[in-house]
N, C-alpha and C. Protein backbone atom coordinates (compact mmCIF):
# COMPACT_ATOMS: atom_id res chain seq x y z
N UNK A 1 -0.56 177.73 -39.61
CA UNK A 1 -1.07 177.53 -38.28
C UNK A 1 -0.21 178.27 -37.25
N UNK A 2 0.81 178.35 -37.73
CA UNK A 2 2.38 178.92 -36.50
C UNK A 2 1.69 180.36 -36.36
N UNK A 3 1.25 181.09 -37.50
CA UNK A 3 0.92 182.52 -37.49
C UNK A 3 -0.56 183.07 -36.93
N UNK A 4 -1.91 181.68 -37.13
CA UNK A 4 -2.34 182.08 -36.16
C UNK A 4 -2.28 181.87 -34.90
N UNK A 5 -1.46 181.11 -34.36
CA UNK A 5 -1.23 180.82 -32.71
C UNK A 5 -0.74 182.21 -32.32
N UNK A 6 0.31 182.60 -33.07
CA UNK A 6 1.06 183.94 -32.74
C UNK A 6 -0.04 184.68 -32.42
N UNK A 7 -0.49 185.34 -33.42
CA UNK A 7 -1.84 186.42 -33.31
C UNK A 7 -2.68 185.66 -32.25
N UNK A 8 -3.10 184.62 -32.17
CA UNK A 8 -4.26 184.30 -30.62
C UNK A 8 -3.20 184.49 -29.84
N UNK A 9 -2.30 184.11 -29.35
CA UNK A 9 -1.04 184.67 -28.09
C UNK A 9 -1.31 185.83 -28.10
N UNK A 10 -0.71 186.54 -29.24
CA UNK A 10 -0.43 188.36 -29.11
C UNK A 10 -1.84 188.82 -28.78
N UNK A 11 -3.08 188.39 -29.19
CA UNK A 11 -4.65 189.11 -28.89
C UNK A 11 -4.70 188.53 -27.49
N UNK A 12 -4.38 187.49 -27.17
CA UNK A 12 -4.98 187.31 -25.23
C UNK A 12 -4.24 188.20 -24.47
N UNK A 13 -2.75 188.20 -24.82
CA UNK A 13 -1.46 188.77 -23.73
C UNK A 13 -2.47 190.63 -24.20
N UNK A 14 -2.58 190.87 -25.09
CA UNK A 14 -2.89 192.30 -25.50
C UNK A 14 -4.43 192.54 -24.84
N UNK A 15 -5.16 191.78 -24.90
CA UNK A 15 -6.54 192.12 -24.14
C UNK A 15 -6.52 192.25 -22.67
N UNK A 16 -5.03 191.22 -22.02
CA UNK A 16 -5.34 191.25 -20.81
C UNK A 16 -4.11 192.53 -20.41
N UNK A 17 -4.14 193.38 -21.39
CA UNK A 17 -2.95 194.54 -21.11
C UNK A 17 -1.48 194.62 -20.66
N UNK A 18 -1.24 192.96 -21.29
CA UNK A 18 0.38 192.81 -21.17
C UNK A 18 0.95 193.59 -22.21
N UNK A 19 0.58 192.95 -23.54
CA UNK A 19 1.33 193.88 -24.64
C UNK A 19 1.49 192.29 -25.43
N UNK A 20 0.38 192.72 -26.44
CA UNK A 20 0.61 191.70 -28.01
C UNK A 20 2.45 191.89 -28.28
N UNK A 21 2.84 192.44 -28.28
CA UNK A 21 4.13 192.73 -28.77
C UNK A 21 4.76 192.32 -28.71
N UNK A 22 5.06 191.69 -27.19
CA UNK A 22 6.05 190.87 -27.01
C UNK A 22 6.35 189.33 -27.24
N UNK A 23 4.83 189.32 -27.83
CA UNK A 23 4.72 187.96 -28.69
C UNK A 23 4.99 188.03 -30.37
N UNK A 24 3.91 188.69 -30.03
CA UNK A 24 3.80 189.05 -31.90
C UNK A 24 5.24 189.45 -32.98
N UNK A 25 5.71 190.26 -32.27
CA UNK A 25 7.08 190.72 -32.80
C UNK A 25 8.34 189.82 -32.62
N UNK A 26 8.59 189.03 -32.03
CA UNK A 26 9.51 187.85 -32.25
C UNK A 26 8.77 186.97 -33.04
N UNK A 27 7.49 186.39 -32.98
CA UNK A 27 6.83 185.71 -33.52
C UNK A 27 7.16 185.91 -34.99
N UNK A 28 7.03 186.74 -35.77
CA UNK A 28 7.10 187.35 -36.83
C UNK A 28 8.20 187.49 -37.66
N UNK A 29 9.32 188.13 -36.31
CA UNK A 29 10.26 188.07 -36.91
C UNK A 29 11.68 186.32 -36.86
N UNK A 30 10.84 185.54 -35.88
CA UNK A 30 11.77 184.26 -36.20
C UNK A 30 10.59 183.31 -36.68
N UNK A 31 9.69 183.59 -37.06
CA UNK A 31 9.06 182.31 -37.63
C UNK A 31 8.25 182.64 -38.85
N UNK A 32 7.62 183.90 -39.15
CA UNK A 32 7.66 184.06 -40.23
C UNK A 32 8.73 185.05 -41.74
N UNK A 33 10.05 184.84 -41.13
CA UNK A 33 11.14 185.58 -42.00
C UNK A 33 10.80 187.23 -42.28
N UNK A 34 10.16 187.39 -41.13
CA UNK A 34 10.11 188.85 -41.41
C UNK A 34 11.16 190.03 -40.71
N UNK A 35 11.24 191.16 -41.21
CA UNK A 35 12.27 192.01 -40.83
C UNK A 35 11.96 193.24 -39.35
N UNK A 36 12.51 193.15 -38.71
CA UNK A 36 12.37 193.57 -37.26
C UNK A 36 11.35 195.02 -37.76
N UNK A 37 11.95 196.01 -38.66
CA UNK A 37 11.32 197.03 -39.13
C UNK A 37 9.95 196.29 -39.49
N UNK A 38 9.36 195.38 -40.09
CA UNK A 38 8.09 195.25 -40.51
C UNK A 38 7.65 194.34 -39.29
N UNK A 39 7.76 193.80 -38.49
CA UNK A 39 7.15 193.27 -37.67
C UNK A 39 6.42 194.25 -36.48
N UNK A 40 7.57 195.31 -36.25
CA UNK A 40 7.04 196.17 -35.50
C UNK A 40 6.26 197.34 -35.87
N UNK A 41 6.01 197.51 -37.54
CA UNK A 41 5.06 198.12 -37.97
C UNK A 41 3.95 197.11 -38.02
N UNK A 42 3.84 195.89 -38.41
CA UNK A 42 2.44 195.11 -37.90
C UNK A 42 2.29 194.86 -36.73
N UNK A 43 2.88 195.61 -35.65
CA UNK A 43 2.63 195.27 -34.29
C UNK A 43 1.81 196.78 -33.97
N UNK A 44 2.36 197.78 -34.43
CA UNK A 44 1.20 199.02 -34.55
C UNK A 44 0.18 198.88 -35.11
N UNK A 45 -0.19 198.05 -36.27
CA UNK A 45 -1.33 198.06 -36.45
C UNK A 45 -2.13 197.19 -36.31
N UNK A 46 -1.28 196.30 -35.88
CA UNK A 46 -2.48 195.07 -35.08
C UNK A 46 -2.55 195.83 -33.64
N UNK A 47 -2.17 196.87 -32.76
CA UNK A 47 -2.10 197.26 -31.74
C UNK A 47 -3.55 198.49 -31.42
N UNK A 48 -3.99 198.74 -32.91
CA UNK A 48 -5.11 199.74 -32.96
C UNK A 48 -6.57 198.92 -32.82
N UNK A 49 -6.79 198.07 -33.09
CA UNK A 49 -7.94 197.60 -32.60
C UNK A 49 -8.03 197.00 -31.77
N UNK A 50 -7.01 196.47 -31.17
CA UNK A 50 -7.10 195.53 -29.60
C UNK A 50 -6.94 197.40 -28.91
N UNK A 51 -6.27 198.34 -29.00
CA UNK A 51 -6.53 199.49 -28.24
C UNK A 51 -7.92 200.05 -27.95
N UNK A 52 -8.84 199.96 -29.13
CA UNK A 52 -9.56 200.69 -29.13
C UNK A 52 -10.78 199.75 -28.67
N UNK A 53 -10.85 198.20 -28.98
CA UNK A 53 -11.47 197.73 -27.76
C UNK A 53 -11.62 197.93 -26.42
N UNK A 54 -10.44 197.66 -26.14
CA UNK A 54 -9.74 198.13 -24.79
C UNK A 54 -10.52 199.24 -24.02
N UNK A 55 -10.59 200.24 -25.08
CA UNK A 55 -10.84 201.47 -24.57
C UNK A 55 -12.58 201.74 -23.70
N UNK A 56 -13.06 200.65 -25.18
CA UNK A 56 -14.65 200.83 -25.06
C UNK A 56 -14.65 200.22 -23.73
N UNK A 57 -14.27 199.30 -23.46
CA UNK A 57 -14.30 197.85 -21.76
C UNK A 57 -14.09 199.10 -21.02
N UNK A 58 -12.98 199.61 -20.67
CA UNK A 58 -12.72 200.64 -20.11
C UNK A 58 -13.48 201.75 -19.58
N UNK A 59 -14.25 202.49 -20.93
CA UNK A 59 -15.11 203.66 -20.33
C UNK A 59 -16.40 202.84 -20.04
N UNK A 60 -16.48 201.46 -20.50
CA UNK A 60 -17.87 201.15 -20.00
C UNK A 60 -18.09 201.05 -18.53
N UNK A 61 -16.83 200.59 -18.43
CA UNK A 61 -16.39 200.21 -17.05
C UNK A 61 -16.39 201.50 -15.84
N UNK A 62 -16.27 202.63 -16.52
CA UNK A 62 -15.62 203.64 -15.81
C UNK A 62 -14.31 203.88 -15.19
N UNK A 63 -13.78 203.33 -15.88
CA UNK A 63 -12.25 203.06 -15.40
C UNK A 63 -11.21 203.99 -15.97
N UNK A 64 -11.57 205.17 -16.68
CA UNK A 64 -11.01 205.74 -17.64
C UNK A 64 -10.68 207.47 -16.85
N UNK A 65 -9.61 208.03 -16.47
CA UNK A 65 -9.11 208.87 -15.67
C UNK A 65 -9.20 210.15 -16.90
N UNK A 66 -10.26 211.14 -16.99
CA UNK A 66 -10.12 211.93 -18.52
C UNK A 66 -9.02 213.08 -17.90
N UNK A 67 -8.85 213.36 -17.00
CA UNK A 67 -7.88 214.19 -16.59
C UNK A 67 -6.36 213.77 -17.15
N UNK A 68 -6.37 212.77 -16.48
CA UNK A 68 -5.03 211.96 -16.76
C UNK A 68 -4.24 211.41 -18.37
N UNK A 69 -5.90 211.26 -18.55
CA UNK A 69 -5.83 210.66 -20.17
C UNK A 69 -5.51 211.61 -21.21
N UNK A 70 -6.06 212.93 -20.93
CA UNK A 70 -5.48 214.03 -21.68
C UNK A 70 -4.02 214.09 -21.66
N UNK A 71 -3.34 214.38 -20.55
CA UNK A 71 -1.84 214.47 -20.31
C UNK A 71 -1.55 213.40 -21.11
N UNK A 72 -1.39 211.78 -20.83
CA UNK A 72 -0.98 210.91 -21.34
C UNK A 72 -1.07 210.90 -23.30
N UNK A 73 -2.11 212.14 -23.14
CA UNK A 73 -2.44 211.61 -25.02
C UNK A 73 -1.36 212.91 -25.44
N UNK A 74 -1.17 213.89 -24.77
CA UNK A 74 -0.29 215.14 -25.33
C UNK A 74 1.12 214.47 -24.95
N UNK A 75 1.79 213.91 -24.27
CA UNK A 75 2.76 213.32 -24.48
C UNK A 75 3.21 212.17 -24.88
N UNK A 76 2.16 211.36 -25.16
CA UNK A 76 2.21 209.51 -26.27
C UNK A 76 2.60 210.77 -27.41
N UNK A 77 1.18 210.93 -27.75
CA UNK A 77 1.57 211.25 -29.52
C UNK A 77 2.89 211.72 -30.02
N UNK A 78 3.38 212.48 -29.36
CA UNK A 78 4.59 213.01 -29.92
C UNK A 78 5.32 212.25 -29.97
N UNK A 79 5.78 211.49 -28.75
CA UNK A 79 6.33 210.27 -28.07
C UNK A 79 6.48 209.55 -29.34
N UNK A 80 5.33 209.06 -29.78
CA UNK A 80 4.61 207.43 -30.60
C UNK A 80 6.05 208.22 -32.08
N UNK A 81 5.33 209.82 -32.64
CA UNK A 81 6.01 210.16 -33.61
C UNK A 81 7.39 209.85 -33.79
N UNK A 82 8.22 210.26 -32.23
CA UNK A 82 9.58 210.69 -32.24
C UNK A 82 9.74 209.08 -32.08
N UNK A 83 9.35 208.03 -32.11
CA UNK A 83 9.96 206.56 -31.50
C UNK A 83 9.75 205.88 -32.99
N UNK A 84 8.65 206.41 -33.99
CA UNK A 84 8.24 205.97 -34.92
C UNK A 84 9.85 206.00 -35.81
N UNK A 85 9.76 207.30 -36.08
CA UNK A 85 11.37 207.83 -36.50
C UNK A 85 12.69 207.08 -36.41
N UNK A 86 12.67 207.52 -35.02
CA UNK A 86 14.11 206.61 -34.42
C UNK A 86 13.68 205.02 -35.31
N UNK A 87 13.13 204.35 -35.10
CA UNK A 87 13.07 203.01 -35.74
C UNK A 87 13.42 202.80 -37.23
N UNK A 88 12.58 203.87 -37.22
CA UNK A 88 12.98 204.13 -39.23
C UNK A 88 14.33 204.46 -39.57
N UNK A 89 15.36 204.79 -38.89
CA UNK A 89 16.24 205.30 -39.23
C UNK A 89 17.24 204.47 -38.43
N UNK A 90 17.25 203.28 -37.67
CA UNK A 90 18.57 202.43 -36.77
C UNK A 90 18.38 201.39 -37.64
N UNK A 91 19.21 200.99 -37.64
CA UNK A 91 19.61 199.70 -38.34
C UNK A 91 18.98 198.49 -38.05
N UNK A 92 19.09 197.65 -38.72
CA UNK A 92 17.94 196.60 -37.90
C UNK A 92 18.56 196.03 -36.95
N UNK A 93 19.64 195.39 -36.93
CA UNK A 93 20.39 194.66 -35.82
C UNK A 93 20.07 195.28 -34.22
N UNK A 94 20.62 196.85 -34.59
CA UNK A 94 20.42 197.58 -33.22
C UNK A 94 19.44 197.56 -32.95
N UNK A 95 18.33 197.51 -33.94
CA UNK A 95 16.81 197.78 -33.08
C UNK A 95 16.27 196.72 -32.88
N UNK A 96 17.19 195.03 -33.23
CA UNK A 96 16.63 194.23 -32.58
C UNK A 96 17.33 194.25 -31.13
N UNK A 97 18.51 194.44 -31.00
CA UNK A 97 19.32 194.59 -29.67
C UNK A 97 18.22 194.94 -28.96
N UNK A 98 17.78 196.49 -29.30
CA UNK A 98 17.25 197.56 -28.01
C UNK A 98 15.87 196.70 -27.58
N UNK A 99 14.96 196.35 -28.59
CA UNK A 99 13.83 195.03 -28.26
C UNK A 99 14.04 194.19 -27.06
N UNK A 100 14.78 193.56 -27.63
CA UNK A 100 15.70 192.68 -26.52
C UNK A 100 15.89 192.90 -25.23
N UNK A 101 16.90 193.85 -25.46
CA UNK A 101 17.19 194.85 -23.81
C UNK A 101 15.46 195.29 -23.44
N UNK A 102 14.66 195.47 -23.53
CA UNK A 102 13.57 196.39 -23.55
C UNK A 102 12.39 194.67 -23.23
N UNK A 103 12.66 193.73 -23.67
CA UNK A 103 11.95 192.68 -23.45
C UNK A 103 12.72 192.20 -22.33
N UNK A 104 13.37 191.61 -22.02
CA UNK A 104 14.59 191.63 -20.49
C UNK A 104 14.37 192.82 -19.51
N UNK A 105 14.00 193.73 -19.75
CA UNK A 105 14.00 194.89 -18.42
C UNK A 105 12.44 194.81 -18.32
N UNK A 106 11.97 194.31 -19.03
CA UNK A 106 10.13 194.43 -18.77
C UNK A 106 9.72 192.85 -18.38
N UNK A 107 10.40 191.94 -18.57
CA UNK A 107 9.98 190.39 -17.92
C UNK A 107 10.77 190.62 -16.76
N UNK A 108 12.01 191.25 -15.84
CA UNK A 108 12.52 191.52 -15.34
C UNK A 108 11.51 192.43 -13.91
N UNK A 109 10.83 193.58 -14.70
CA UNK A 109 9.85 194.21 -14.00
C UNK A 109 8.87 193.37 -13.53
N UNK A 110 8.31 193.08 -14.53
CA UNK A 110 6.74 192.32 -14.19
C UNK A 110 7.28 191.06 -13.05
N UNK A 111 8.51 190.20 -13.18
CA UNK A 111 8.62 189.20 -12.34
C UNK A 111 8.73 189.80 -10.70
N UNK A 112 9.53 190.38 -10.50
CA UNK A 112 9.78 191.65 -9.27
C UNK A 112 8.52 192.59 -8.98
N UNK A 113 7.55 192.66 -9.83
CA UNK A 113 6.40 193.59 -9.39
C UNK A 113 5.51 192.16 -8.72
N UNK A 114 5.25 191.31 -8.88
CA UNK A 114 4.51 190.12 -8.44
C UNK A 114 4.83 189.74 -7.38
């Protein structure tokens, strides 16, 4: 039951374009014994179909900037590659640190942007 609450948390916070992640990936990694490296690879791929929903709401909507969206897709992808990497290759401790730091500077933002 703990694991689907997680996933309904991570799918509402992710539909309403907070970011499943910041649920899902602690979720995962302190309640179901999983390892920071595999949590945040099931956070990519639970991240592709709440995206690509997303997307459809979006262009139905007309809300979708194709100018902009091009730029943003020539510098994600590479981005997504070179971040994919780095993860694969830090240790787990540190890359739970940088999470951390990176979950603190973004609840930090969002509280100060409100």
């Amino acid at each position: 039951m703990t694991l689907f609450l997680i996933g309904l948390a991570s799918g509402i916070l992710g539909g309403m374009g907070i970011g499943g992640g910041t649920v899902l990936i602690p979720g995962l990694v302190l309640f179901a014994g999983l390892s920071q490296h595999q949590a945040q690879g099931i956070n990519l791929l639970f991240f592709l179909p709440v995206a690509a929903a997303s997307l459809v709401v979006h262009i139905k909507n007309k809300m979708v900037d194709y100018k902009i969206t091009g730029f943003a897709v020539l510098a994600g992808v590479p981005a997504a590659f070179a971040g994919a990497y780095f993860a694969s290759v830090t240790e787990e401790g540190l890359l739970r640190k940088i999470f951390g730091v990176f979950l603190i500077i973004t609840g930090i933002y969002e509280w100060l942007k409100k």
